[in-house]
Protein backbone atom coordinates (compact mmCIF):
# COMPACT_ATOMS: atom_id res chain seq x y z
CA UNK A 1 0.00 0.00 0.00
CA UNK A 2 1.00 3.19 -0.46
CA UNK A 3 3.33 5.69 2.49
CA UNK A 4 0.92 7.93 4.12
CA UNK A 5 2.12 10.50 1.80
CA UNK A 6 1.15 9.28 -0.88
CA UNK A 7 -2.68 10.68 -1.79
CA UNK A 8 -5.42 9.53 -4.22
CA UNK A 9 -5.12 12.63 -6.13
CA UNK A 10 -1.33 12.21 -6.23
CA UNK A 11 -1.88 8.69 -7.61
CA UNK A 12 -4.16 9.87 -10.14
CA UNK A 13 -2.56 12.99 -10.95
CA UNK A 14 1.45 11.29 -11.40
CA UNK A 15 1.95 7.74 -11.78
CA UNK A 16 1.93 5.77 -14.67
CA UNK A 17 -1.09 3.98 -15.40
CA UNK A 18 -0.93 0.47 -16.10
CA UNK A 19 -3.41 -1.91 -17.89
CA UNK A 20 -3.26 -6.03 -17.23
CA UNK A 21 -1.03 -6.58 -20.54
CA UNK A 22 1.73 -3.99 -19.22
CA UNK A 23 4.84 -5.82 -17.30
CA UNK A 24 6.37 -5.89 -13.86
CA UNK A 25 9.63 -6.52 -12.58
CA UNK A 26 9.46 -7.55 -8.97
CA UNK A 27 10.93 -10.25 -6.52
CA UNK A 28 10.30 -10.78 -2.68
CA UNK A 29 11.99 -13.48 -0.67
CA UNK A 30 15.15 -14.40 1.55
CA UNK A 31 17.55 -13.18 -1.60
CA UNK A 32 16.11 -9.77 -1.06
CA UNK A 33 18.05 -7.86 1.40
CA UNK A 34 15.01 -6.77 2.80
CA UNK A 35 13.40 -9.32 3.18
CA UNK A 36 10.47 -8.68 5.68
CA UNK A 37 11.26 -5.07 6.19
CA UNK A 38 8.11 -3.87 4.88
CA UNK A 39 6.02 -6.02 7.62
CA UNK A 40 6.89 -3.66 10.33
CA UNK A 41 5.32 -0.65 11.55
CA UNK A 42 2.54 -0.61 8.76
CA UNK A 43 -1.35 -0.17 8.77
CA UNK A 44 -3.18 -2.94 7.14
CA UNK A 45 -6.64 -2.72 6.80
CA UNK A 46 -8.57 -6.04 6.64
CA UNK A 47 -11.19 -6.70 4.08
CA UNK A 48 -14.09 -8.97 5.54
CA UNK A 49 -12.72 -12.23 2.96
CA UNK A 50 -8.77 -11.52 5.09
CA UNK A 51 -10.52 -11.80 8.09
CA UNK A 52 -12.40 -14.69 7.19
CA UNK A 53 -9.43 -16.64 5.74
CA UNK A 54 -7.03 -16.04 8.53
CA UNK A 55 -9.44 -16.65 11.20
CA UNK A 56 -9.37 -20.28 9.67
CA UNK A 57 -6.20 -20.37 8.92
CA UNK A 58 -5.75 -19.80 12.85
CA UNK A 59 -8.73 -22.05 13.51
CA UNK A 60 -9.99 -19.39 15.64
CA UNK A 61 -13.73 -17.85 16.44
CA UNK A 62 -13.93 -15.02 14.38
CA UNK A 63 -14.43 -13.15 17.48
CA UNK A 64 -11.45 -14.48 19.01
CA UNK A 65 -9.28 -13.68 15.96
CA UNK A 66 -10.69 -10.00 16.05
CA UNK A 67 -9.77 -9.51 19.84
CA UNK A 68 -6.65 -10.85 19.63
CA UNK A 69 -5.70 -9.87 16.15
CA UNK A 70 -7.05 -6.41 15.20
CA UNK A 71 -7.65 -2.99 16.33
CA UNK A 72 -10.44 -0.73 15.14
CA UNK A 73 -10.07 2.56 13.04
CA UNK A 74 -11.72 5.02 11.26
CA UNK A 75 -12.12 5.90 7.74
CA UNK A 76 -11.50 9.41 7.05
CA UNK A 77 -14.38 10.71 7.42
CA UNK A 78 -15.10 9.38 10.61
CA UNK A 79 -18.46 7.06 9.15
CA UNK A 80 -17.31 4.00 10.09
CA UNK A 81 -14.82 1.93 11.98
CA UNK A 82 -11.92 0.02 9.86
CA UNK A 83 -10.71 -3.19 10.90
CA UNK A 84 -7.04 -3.26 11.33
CA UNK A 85 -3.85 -5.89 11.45
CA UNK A 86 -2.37 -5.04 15.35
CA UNK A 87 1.36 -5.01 15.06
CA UNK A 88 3.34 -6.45 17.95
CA UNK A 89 3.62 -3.66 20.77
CA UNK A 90 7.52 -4.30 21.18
CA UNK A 91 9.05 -4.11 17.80
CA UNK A 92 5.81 -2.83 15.44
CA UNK A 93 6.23 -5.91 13.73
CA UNK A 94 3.31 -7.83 11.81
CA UNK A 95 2.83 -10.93 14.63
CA UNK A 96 2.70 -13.77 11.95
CA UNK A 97 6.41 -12.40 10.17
CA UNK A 98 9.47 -13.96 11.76
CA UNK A 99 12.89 -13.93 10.38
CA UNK A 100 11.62 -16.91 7.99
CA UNK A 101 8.66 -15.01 6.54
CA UNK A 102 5.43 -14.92 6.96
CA UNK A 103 3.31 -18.10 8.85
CA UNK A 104 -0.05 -17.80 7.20
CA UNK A 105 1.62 -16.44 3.81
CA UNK A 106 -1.15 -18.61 1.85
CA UNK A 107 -3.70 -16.64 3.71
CA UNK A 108 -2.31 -13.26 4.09
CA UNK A 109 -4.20 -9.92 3.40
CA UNK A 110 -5.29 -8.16 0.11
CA UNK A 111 -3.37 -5.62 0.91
CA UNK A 112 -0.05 -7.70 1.47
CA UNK A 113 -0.41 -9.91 -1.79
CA UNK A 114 -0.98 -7.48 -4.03
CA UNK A 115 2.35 -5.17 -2.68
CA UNK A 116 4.16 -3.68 -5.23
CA UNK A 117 0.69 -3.05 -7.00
CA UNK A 118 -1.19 -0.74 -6.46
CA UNK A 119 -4.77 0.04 -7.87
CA UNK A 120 -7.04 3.23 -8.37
CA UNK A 121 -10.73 3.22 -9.51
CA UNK A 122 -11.46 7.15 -9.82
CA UNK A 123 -14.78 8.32 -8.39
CA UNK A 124 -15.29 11.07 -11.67
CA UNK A 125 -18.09 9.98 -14.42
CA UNK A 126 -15.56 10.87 -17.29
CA UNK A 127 -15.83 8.32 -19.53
CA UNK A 128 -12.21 8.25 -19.97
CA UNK A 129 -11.86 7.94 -16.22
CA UNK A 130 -11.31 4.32 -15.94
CA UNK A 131 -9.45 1.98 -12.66
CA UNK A 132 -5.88 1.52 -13.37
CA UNK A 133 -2.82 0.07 -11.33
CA UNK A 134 0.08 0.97 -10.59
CA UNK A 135 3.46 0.27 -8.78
CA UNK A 136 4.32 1.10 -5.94
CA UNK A 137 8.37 2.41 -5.05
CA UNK A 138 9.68 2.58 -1.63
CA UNK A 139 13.02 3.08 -0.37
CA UNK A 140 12.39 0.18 2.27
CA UNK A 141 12.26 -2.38 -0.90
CA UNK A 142 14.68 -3.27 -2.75
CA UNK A 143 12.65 -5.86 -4.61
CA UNK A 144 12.34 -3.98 -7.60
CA UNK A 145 14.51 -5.62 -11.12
CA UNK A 146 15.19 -8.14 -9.11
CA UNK A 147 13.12 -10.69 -10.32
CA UNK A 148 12.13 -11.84 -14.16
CA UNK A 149 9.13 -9.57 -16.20
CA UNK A 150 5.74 -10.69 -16.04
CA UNK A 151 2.51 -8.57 -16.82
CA UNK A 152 -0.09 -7.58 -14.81
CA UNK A 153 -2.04 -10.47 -15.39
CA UNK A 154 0.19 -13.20 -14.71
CA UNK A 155 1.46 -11.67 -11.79
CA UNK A 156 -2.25 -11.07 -10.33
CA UNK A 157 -2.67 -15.07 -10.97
CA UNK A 158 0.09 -15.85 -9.48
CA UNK A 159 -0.71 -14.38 -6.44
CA UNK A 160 -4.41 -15.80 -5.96
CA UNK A 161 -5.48 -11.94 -6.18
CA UNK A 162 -8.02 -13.07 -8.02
CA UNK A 163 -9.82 -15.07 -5.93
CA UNK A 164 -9.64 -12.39 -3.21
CA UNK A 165 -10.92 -9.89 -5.51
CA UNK A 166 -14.17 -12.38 -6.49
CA UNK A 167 -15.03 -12.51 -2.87
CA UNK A 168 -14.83 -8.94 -2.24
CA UNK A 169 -17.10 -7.79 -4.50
CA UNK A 170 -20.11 -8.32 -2.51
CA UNK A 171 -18.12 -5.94 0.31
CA UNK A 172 -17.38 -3.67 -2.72
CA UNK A 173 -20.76 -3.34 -3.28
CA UNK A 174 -21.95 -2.75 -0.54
CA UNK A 175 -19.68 0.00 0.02
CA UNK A 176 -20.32 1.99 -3.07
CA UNK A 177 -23.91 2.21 -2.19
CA UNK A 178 -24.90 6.05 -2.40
CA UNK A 179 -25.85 5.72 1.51
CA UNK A 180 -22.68 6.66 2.80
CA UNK A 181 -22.69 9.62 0.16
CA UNK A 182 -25.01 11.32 2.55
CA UNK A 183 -22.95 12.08 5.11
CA UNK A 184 -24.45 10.45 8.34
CA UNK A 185 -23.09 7.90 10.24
CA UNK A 186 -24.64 4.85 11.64
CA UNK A 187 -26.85 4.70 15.00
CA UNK A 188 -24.76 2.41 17.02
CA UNK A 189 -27.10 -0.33 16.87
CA UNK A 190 -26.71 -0.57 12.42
CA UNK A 191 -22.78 -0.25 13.20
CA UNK A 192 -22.99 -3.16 15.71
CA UNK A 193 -25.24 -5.03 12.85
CA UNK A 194 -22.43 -3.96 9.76
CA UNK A 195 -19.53 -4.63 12.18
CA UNK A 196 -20.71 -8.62 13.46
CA UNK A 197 -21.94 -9.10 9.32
CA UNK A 198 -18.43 -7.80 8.09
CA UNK A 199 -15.92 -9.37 10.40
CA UNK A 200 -17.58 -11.42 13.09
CA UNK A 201 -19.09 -13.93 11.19
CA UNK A 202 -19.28 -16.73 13.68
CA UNK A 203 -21.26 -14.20 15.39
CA UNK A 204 -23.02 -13.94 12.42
CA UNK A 205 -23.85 -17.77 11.93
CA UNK A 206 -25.06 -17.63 15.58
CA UNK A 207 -26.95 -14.81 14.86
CA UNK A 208 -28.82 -16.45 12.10
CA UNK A 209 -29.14 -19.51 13.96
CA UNK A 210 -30.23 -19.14 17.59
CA UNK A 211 -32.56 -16.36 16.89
CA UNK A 212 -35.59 -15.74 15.57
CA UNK A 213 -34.01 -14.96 12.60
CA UNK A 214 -35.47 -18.69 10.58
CA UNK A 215 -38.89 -17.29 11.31
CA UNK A 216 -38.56 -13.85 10.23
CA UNK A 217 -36.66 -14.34 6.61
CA UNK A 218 -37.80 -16.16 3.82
CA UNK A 219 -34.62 -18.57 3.13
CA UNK A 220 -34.62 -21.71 0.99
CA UNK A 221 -33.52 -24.55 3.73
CA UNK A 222 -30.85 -25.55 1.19
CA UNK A 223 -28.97 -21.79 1.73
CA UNK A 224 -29.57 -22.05 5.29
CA UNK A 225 -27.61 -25.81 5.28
CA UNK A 226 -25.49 -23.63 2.88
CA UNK A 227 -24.66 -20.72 5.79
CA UNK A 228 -24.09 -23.66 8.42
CA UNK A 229 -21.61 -25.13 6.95
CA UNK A 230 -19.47 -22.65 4.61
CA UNK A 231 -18.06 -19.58 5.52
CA UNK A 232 -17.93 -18.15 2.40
CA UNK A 233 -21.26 -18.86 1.79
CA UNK A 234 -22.05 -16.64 5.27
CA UNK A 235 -20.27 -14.25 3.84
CA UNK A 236 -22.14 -13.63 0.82
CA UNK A 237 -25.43 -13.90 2.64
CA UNK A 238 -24.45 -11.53 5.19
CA UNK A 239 -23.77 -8.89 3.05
CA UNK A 240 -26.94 -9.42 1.50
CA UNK A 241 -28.45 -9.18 5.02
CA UNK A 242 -26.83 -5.98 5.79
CA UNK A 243 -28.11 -4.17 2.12
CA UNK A 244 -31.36 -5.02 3.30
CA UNK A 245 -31.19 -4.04 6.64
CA UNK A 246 -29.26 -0.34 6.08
CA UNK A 247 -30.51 0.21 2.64
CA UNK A 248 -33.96 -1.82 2.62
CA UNK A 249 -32.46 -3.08 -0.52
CA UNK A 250 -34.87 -6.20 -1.75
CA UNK A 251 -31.73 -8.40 -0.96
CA UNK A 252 -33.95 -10.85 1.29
CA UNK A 253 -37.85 -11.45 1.60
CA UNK A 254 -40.10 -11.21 5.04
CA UNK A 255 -41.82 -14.52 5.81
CA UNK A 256 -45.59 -13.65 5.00
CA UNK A 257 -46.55 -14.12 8.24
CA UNK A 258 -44.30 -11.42 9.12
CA UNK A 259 -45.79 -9.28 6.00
CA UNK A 260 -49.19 -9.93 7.29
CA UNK A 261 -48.49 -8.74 10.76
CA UNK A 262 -46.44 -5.83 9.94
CA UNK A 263 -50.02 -4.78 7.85
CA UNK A 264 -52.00 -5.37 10.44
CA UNK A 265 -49.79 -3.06 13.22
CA UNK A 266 -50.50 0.03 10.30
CA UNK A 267 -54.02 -0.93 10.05
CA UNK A 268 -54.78 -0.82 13.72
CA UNK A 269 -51.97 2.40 13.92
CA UNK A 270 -54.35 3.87 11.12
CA UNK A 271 -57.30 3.59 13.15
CA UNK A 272 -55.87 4.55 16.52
CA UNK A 273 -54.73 7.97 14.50
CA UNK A 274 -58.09 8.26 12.62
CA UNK A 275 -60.01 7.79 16.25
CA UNK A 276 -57.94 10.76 17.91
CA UNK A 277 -58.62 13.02 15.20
């Protein structure tokens, strides 16, 4: 990820925009003098997918992961909290990197996978204003020419970014709604909802499952065996939960029963407001 320094409009204003055919030249490993440098002192934000992979990775409770794990931030604009890697107190380091490199390196972060790349979708309607990435140069790596050219592409394949980015598009989505373009934040009860859906998803599953919740949603019993038993199936489903539930989105469907009684609480409120009149 980019220093600190380094701004959006900086991005979009001077570096070199590359497309998935274009070519980089990039090694990390022990042959790199650096070698783990760059996992020290460093804020790593946590998509929902990171959390969930390294929580099993752990074989943790999602809520044990985030406790021990993470620490909470802010976007910003202060709207909503950020989930984010805790470095060791001592020496700032990451607390999976050792000297060897990195212990859940199959399951590490967006965010560390795709390092050198960067990428930046612009907000502007242009036409011509189209996501692009780009690499990013630190003085801390020297992993730069060091390695044999590959594009874009390959180099995204290579490092299962793909996958990651498949399962974050439900979280992408749900982020570029045009809610959070109006400028309020969440009550504390729909940030407790969007922070259990996003991260806490054992929470979640417990949630769905010692509630009420079967007898209020309309779910085929086959995506409820579904949400039981795979966590990436919870994911998807929560996010769907929370678009309904902060947007009223028509991502899941009331039980008629529950239709039925809701109508009959605004008929008799109808009447009760008709009789005071």
């Amino acid at each position: 990820m980019p220093d600190g320094g380094t701004t959006q409009e900086a991005i979009l204003r001077d570096y070199p925009r590359l497309s998935l055919d274009d070519t980089l030249d990039f090694h990390c490993g022990k042959g790199v003098d650096c070698f783990t440098s760059c996992c020290r002192d460093v804020s790593i934000v946590l998509t929902p997918y990171d959390v969930l992979r390294m929580k099993k990775a752990l074989h943790l409770d999602s809520t044990e992961f985030l406790e021990k794990y993470t620490i909470l931030g802010c976007t910003k604009d202060q709207k909503l909290p950020v989930v984010l890697l805790k470095m060791n107190a001592g020496d700032k380091r990451c607390p999976f990197v050792s000297d060897e490199g990195c212990s859940v390196y199959v399951h590490r972060p967006w965010a560390c996978r795709m390092y050198p790349l960067g990428v930046a979708e612009p907000n502007g309607s242009h036409p011509t204003e189209r996501g692009f990435y780009f690499v990013i140069h630190e003085d801390l790596c020297h992993g730069h020419g060091n390695g044999s050219q590959c594009s874009i592409r390959d180099w995204i394949s290579s490092q299962s970014i793909d996958t990651f980015e498949m399962m974050g598009d439900p979280f992408k989505d749900l982020m570029l709604n045009e809610f959070w373009e109006k400028g309020e934040p969440l009550e504390p009860r729909k940030l407790e909802m969007y922070l259990m859906a996003c991260y806490d998803l054992d929470r979640f599953r417990r949630f769905v499952f010692e509630t009420r919740f079967a007898e209020i949603f309309d779910v085929d019993e086959a995506r409820l065996e579904a949400v039981r038993t795979d966590d990436e199936e919870l994911l998807i489903f929560a996010m769907e939960w929370l678009r309904f539930s902060l947007f009223n989105e028509k991502t899941m469907k009331l039980k008629a029963s529950v239709l039925d009684s809701m109508q009959r609480a605004n008929d008799k409120a109808g009447i009760e407001s008709e009789t005071l009149r």
